[in-house]
Every structure is written in structure tokens, then in C-alpha cells.
N, C-alpha and C. Protein backbone atom coordinates (compact mmCIF):
# COMPACT_ATOMS: atom_id res chain seq x y z
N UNK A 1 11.24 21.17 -12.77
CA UNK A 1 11.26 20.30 -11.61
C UNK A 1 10.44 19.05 -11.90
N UNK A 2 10.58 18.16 -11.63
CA UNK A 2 10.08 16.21 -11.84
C UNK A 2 9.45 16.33 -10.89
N UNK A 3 8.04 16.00 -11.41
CA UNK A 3 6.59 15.81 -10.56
C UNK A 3 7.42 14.35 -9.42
N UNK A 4 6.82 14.69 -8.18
CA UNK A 4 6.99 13.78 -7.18
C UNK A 4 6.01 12.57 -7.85
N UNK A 5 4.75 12.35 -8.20
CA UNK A 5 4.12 11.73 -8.34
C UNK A 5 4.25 11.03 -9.52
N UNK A 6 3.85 9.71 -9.53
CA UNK A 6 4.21 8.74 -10.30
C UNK A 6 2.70 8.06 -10.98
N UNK A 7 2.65 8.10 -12.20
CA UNK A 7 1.33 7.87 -13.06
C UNK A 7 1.53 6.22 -13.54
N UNK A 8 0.67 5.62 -13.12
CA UNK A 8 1.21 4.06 -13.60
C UNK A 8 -0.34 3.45 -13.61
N UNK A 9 -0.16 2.44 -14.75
CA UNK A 9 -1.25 2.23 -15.43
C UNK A 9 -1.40 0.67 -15.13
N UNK A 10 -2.69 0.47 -14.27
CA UNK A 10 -2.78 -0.93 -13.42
C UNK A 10 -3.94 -1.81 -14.06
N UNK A 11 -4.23 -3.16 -14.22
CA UNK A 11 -5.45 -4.01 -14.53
C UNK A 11 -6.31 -4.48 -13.03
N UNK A 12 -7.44 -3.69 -12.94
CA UNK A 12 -8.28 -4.00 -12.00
C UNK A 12 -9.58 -4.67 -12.43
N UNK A 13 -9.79 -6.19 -11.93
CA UNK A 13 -10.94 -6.86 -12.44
C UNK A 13 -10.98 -6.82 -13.96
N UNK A 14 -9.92 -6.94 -14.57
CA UNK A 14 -9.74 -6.55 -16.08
C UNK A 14 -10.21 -5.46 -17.00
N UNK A 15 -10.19 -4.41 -15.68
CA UNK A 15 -10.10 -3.14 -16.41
C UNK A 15 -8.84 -2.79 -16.13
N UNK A 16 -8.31 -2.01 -17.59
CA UNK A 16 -7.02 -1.38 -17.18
C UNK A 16 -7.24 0.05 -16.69
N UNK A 17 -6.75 0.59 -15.79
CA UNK A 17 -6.93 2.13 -15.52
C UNK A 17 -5.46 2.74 -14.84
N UNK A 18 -5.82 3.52 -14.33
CA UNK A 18 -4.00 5.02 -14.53
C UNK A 18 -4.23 5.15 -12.87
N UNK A 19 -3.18 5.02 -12.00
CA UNK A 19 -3.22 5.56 -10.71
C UNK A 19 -2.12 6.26 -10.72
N UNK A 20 -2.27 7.65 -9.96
CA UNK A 20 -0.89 8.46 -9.61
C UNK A 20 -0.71 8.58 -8.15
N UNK A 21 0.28 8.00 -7.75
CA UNK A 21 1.15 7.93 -6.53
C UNK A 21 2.23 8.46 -6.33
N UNK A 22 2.55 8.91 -5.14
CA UNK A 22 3.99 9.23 -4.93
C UNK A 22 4.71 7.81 -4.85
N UNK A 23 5.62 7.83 -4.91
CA UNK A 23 7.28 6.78 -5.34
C UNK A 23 6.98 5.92 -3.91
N UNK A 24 7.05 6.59 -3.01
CA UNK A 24 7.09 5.76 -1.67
C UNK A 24 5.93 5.14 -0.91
N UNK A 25 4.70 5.65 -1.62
CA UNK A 25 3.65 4.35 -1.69
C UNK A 25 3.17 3.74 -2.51
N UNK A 26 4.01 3.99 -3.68
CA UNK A 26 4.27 2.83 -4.46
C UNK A 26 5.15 1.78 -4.25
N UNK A 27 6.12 2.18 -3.36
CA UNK A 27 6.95 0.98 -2.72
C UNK A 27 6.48 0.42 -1.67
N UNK A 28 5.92 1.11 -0.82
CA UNK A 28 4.78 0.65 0.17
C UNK A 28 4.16 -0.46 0.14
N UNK A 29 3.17 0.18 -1.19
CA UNK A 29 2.29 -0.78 -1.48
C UNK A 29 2.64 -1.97 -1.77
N UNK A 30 3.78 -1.92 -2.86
CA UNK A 30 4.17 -3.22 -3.08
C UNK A 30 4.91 -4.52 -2.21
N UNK A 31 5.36 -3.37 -1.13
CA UNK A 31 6.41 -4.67 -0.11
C UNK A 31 5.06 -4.96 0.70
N UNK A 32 3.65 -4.16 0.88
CA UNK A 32 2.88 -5.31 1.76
C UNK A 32 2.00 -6.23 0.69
N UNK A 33 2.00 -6.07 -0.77
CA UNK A 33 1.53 -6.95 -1.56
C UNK A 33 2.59 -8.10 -1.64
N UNK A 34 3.56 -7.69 -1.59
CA UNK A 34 4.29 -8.92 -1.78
C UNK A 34 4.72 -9.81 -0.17
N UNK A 35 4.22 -8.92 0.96
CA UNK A 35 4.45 -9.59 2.32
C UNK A 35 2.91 -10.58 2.68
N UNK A 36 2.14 -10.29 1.72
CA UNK A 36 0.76 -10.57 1.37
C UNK A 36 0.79 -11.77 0.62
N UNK A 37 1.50 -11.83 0.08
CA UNK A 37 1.40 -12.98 -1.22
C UNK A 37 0.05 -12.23 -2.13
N UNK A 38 0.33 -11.48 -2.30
CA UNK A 38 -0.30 -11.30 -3.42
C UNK A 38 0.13 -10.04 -4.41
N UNK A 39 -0.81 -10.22 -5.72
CA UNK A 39 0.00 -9.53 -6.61
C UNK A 39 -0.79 -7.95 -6.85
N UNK A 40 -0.22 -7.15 -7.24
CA UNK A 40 -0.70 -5.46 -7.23
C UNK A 40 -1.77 -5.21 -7.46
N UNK A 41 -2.06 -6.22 -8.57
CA UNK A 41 -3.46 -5.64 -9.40
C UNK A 41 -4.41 -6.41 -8.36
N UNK A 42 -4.14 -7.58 -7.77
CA UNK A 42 -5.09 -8.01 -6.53
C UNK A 42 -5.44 -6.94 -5.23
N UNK A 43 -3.99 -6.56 -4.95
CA UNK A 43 -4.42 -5.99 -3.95
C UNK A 43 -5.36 -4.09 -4.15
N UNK A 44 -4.73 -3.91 -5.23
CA UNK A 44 -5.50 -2.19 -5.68
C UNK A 44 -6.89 -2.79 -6.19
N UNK A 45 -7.43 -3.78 -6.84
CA UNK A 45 -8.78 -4.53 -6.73
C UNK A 45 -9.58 -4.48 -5.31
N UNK A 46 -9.06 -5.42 -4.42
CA UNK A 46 -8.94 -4.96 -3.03
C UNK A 46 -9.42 -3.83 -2.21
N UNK A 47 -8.41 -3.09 -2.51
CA UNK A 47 -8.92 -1.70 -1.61
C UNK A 47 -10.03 -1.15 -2.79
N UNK A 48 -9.66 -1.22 -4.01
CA UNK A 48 -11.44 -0.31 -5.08
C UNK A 48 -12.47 -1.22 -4.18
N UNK A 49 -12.54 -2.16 -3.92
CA UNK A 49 -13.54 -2.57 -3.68
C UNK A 49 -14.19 -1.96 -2.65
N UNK A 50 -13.09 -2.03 -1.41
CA UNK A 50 -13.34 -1.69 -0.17
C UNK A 50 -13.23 -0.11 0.30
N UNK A 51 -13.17 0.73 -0.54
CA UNK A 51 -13.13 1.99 -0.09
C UNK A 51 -14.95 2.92 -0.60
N UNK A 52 -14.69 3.85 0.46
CA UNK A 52 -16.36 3.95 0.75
C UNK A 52 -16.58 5.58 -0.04
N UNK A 53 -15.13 6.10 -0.19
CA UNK A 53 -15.65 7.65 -0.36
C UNK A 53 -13.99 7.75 -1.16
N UNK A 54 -14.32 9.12 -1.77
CA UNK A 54 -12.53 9.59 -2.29
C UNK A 54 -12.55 8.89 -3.62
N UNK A 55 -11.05 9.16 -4.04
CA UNK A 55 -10.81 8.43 -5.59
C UNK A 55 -10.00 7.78 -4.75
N UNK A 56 -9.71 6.71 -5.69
CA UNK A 56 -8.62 5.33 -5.97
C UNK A 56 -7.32 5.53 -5.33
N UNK A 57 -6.48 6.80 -5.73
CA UNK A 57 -5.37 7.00 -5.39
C UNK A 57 -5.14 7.10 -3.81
N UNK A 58 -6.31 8.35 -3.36
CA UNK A 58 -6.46 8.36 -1.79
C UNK A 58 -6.73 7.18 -0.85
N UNK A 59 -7.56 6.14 -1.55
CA UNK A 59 -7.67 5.30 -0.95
C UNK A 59 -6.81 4.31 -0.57
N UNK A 60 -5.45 4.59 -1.86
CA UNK A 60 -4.46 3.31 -1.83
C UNK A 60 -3.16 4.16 -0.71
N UNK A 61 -3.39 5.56 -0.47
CA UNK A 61 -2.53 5.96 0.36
C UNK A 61 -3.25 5.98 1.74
N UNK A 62 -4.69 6.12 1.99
CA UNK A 62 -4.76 5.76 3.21
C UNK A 62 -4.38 3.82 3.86
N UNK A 63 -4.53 3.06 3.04
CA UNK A 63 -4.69 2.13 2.96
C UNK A 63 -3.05 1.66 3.48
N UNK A 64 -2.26 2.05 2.50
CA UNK A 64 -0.95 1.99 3.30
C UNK A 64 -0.56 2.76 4.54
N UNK A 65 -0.97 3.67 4.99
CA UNK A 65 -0.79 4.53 6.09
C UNK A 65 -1.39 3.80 7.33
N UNK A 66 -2.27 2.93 6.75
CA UNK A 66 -2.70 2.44 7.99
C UNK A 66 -1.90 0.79 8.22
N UNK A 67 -1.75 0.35 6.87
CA UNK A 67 -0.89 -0.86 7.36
C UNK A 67 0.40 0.31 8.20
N UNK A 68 1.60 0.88 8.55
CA UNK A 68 2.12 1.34 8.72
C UNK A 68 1.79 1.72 10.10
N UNK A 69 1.04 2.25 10.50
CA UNK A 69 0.63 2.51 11.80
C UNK A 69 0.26 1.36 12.63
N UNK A 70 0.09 0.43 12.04
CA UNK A 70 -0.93 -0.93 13.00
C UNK A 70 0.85 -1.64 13.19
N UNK A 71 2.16 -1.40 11.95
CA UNK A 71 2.99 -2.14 12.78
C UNK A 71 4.47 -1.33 13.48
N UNK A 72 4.06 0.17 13.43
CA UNK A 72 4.62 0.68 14.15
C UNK A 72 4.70 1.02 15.11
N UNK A 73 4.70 0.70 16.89
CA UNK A 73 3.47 1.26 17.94
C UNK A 73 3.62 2.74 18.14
N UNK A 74 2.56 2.95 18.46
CA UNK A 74 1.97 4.99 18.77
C UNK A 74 3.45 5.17 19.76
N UNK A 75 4.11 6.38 19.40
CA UNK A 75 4.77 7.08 19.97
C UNK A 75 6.88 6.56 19.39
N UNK A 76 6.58 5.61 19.10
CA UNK A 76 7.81 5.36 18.40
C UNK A 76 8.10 6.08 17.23
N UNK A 77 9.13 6.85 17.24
CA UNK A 77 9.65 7.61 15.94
C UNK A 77 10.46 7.19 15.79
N UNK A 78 11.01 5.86 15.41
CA UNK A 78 11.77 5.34 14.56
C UNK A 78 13.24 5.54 15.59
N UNK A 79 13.65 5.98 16.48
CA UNK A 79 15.05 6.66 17.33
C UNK A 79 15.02 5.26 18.57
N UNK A 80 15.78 4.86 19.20
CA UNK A 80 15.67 4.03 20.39
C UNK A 80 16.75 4.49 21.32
N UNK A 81 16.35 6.01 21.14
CA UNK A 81 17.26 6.84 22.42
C UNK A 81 15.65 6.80 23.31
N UNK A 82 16.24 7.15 24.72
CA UNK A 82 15.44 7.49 25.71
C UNK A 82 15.97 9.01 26.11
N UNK A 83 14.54 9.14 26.32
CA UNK A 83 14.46 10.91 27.04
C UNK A 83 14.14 10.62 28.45
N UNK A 84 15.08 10.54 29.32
CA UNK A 84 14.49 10.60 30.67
C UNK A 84 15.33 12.08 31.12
């Protein structure tokens, strides 16, 4: 079976180092780096900087989870049926 997770090898502050992600926040990440104007290794610089606890990887999946929530509003599941 093919590991879900995806091992990809990034330049942060001109270190190169290895992050493993799943596929879909790796696409994540990249459509708000690129809705960002900015480029991958900026933005995973970015969150290393700004994360307080955890490894790298966790941080770049909370990090997208929360862009995701701030533009989805609470209680929308994606459906635009009504339950009355």
C-alpha cells in the first residue's frame, strides 16, 4: 500500500531540510502561498518561525487548517441544502 504521506525536501532560511505531508496540505499550502504572493520556502520559513511547540510538519498542518476555517464560516459543510 503507498504511504498517504508525501516526503519533500524544502530550503528554509537556506537550510535545506525534509517535510512529510499528506498530498492535500501540500496543495493547501501551496494555493494559499500562491494566493499570498509568496513562494513555499517563504511561507514554511514563516510558520518555523512562528510556531511555539510540535515539529515543522504539525505546524504546517495546523497552519493550513486554520487558514481554512477563518474562510469557511462555522457550521457550513460545504451542501447549500436547508434543513428546515
Amino acid at each position: 500500500m503507498k504511504s498517504l504521506v508525501v516526503k519533500r525536501s524544502i530550503v528554509i532560511g537556506g537550510h535545506k531540510t525534509s517535510v512529510s505531508l499528506e498530498e492535500p496540505f501540500w496543495t493547501g499550502l501551496k494555493e494559499i502561498a500562491q494566493g499570498q504572493r509568496m513562494t513555499l520556502s517563504t511561507m514554511v520559513g514563516d510558520i518555523d518561525t512562528k510556531r511555539r511547540q510540535g515539529n515543522l510538519s504539525s505546524a504546517i498542518r495546523l497552519f493550513v487548517l486554520d487558514c481554512v476555517r477563518t474562510r469557511v464560516p462555522a457550521g457550513n459543510n460545504g451542501d447549500n441544502h436547508s434543513s428546515a
